[in-house]
Protein backbone atom coordinates (compact mmCIF):
# COMPACT_ATOMS: atom_id res chain seq x y z
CA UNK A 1 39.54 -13.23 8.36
CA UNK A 2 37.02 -9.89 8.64
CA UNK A 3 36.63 -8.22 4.89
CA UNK A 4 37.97 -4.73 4.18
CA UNK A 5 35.78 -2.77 2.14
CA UNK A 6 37.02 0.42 0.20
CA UNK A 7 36.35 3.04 2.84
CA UNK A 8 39.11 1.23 5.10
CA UNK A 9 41.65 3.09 2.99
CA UNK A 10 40.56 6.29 4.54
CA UNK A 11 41.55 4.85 8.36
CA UNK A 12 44.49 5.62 9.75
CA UNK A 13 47.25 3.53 10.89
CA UNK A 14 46.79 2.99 14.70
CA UNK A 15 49.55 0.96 15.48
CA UNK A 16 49.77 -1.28 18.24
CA UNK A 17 48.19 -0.49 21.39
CA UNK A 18 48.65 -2.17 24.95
CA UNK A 19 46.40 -1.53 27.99
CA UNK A 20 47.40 -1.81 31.18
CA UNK A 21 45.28 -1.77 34.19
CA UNK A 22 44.87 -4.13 37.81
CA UNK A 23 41.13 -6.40 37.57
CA UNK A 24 38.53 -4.24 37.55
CA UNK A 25 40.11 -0.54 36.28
CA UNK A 26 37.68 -0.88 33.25
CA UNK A 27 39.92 -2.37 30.87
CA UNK A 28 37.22 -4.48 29.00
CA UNK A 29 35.37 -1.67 28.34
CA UNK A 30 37.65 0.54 27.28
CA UNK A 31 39.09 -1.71 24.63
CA UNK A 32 35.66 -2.30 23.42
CA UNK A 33 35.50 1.34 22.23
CA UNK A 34 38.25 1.55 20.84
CA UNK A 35 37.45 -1.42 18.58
CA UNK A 36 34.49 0.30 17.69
CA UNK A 37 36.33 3.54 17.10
CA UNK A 38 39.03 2.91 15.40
CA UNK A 39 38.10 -0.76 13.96
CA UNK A 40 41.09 -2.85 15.08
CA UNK A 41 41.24 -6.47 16.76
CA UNK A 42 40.81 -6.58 20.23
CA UNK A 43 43.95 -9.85 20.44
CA UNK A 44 43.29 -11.84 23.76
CA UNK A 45 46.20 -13.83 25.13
CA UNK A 46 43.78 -16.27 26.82
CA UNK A 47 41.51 -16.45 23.81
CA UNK A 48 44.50 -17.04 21.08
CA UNK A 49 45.51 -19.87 23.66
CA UNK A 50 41.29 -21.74 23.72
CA UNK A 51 41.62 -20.77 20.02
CA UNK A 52 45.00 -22.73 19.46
CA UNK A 53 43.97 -25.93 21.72
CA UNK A 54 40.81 -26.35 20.28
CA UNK A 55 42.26 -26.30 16.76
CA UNK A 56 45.04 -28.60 17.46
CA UNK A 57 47.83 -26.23 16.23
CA UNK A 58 51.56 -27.55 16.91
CA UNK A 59 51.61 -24.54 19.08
CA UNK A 60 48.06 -25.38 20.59
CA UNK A 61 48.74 -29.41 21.14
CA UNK A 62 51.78 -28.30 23.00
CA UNK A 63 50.26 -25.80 25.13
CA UNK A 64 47.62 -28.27 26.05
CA UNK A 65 50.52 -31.07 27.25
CA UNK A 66 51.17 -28.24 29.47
CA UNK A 67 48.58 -27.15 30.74
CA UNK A 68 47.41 -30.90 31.62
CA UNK A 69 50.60 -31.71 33.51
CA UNK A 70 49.41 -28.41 35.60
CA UNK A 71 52.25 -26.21 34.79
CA UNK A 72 52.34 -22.34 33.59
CA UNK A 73 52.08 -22.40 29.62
CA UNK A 74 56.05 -20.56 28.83
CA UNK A 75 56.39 -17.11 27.32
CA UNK A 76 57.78 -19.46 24.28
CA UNK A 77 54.45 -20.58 23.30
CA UNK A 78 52.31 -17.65 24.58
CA UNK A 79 55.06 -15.69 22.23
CA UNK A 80 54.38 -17.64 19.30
CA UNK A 81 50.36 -17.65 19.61
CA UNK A 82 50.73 -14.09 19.22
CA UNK A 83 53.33 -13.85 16.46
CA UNK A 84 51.28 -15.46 14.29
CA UNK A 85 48.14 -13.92 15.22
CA UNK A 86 49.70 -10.44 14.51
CA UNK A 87 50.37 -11.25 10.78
CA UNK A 88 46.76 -11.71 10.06
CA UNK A 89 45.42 -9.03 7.42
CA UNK A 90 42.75 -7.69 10.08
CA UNK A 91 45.65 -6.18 12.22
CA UNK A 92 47.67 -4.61 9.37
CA UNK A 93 45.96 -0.89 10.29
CA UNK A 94 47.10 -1.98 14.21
CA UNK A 95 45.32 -3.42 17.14
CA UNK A 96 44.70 -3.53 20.81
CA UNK A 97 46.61 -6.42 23.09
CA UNK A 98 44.65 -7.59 25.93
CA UNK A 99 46.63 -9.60 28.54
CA UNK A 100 50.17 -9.03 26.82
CA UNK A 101 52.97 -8.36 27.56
CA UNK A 102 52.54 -9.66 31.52
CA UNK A 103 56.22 -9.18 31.62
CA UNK A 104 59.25 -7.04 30.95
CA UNK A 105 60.78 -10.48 28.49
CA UNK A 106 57.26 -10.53 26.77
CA UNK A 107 57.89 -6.74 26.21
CA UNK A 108 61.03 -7.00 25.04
CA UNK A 109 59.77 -9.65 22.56
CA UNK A 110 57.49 -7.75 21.45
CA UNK A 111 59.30 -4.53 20.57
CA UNK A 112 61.79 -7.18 18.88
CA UNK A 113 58.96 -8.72 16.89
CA UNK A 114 57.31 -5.30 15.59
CA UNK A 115 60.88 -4.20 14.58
CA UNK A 116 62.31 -7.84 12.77
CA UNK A 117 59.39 -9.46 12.58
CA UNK A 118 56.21 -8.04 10.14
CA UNK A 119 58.25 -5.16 8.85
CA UNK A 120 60.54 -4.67 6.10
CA UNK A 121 63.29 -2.77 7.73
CA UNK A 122 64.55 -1.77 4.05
CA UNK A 123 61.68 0.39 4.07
CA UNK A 124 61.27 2.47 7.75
CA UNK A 125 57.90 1.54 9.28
CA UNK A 126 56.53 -0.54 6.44
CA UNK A 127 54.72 -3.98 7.02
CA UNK A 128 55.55 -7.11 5.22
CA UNK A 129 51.73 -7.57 5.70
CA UNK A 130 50.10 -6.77 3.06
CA UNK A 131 48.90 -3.10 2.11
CA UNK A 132 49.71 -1.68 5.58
CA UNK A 133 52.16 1.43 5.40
CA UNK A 134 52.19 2.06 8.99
CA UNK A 135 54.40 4.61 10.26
CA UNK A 136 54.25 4.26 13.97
CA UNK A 137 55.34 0.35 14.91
CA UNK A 138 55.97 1.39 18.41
CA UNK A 139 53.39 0.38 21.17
CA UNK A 140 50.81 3.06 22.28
CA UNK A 141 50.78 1.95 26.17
CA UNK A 142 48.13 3.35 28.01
CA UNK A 143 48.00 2.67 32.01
CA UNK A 144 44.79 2.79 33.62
CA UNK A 145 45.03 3.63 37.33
CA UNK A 146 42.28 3.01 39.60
CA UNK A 147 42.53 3.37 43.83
CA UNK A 148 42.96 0.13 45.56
CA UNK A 149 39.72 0.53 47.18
CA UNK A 150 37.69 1.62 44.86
CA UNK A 151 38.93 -1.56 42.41
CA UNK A 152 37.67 -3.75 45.76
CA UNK A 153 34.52 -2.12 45.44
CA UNK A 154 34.12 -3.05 41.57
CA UNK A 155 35.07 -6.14 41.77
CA UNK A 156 32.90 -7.42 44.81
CA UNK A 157 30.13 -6.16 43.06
CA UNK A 158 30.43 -7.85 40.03
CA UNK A 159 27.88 -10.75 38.98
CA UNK A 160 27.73 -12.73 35.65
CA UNK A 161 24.79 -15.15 34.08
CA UNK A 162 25.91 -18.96 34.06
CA UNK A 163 24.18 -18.90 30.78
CA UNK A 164 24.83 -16.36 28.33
CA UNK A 165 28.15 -14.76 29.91
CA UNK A 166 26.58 -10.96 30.37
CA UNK A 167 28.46 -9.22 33.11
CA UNK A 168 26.83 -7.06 35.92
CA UNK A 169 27.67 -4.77 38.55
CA UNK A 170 25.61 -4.43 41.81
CA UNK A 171 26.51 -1.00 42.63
CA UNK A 172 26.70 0.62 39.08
CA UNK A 173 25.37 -1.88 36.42
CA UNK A 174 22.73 -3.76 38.41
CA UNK A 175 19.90 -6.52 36.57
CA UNK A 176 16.51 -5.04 36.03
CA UNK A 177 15.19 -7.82 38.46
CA UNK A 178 17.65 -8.33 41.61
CA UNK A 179 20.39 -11.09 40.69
CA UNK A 180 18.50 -12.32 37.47
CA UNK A 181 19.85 -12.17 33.63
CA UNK A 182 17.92 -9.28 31.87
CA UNK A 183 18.59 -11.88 28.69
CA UNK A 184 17.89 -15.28 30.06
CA UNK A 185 16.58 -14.98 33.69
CA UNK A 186 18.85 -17.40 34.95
CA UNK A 187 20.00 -16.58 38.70
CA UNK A 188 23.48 -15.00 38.52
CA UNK A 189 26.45 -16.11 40.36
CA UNK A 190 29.52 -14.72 41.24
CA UNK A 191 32.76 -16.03 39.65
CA UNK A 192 35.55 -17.23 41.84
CA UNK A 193 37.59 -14.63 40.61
CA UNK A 194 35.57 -11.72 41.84
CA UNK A 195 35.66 -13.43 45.57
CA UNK A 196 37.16 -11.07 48.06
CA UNK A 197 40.12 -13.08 49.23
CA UNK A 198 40.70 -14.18 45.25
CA UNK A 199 40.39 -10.08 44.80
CA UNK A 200 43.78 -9.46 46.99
CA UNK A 201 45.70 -12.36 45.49
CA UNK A 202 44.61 -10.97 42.07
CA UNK A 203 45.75 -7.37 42.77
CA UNK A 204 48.63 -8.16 44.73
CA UNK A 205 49.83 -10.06 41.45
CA UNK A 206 48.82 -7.47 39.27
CA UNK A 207 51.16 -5.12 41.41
CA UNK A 208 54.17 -7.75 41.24
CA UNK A 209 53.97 -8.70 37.53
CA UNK A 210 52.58 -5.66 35.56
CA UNK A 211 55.04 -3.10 37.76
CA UNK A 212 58.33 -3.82 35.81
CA UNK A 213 55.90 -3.68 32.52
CA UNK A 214 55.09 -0.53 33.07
CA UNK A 215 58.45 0.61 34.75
CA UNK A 216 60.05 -1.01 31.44
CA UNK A 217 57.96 1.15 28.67
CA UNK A 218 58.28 4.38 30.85
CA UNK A 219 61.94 4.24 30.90
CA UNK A 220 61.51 4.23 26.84
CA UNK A 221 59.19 7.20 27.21
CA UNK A 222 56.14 5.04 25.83
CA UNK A 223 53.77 4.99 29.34
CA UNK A 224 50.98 6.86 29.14
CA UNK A 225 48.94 7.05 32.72
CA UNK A 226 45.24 7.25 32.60
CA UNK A 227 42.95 8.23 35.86
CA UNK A 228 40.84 5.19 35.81
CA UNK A 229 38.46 6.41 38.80
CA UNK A 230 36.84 9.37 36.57
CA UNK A 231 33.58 8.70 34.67
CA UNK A 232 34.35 6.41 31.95
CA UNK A 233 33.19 8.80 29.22
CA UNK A 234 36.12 11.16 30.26
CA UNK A 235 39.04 8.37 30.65
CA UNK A 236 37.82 7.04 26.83
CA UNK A 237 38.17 10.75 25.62
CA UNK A 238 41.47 11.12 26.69
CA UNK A 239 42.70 7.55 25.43
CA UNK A 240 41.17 7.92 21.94
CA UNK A 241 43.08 11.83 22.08
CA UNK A 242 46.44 9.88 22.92
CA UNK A 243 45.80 7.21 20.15
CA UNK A 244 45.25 10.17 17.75
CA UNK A 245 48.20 11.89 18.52
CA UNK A 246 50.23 8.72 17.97
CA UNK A 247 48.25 7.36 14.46
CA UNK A 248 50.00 7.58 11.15
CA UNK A 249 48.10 9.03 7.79
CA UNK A 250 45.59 7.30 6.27
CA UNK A 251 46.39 3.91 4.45
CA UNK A 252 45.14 5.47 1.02
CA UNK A 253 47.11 8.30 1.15
């Protein structure tokens, strides 16, 4: 659990904040900076899932049964991964979710969970986790749109080191040496998952799932819609100017 030092009473309250976006729209690195901006977890679905199994949690041992017998892990488990996560001292200020909600009954979870579940509803917007007084408990959702083709283009392009992880980009975040790790020099490979025909599956499932997530926090007014295909300078100025808009007062005050 990360320390909080004095000068965190002078943050504001962000809130939680959900990014949408299909593979490739820039998603990572937009969540990055805002992590670095506005110091809040970055909460992975698939990473609170490697975290649980690994640990053995009852939630964890029974997401592994699962997973072995080849099925889909249920929005029960996935659910209560994050539920627990969420009461953790480091998010009490807010935090950014990262693969969640996938669907409209995640969603509706979720809003259920931020009402009933971490607050004290005998005091409007205030967390049962300790020393948050957040006054904005609704998510910030923040769409990233990004032309079909130009997401293709991205994706293809991409390359990653077997060794230590880094990411690259062919067309705009090349290796110094031509398909060798600047870190390591190991030859780099590309992942299944950025595979053309994997590509269409993967956007073609983004379209069918994420849709009715987005449909579902527009018709409650929450959806905002960001022009992925800009420079990505320009789309993180405008995200960090809707997360301002939307932040409560300083903890401390």
């Amino acid at each position: 659990m990360p320390n909080q030092d004095l000068s965190s009473q002078d943050l504001p309250n962000i809130g939680p904040i959900v990014l949408l976006g299909p593979p490739g729209a820039g998603k990572g690195t937009q969540a990055k900076r805002i992590v670095e901006e506005f110091k809040i977890p970055q909460i992975s679905t698939g990473d609170l899932l490697r975290d649980n199994v690994q640990r053995h949690t009852p939630l964890g041992v029974q997401a592994k049964a699962v997973m072995e017998r080849g099925d889909l892990v249920s929005d029960d488990l996935v659910c209560g991964m994050v539920g627990e996560r969420l009461q953790l001292d480091d998010a009490r200020r807010g935090f950014i979710l990262d693969g969640f909600p996938r669907t409209v009954e995640q969603a509706i979870w979720l809003d259920g969970f931020l009402q009933h579940g971490i607050f004290d509803n005998s005091k409007p917007g205030a967390s049962k986790v300790k020393g948050a007084k957040a006054a904005h408990w609704t998510p910030i959702v923040i769409r990233m749109d990004v032309d079909y083709n130009k997401l293709k283009f991205r994706l293809t392009g991409r390359r990653s080191c077997p060794v230590c992880g880094r990411i690259y980009n062919v067309h705009s975040q090349p290796a110094s040496v031509d398909e060798v790790c600047d870190v390591d020099g190991a030859k780099l490979v590309i992942r299944d998952d950025d595979r053309e025909e994997v590509i269409q599956e993967r956007l073609a499932a983004y379209d069918r799932l994420t849709k009715p997530v987005a449909d579902y926090y527009d018709r409650k007014g929450r959806l905002f819609v960001v022009n992925g295909d800009r420079p990505m300078d320009k789309v993180t100025a405008e995200i960090f100017q809707e997360i301002r808009r939307h932040s409560a007062p300083a903890s401390g005050h």
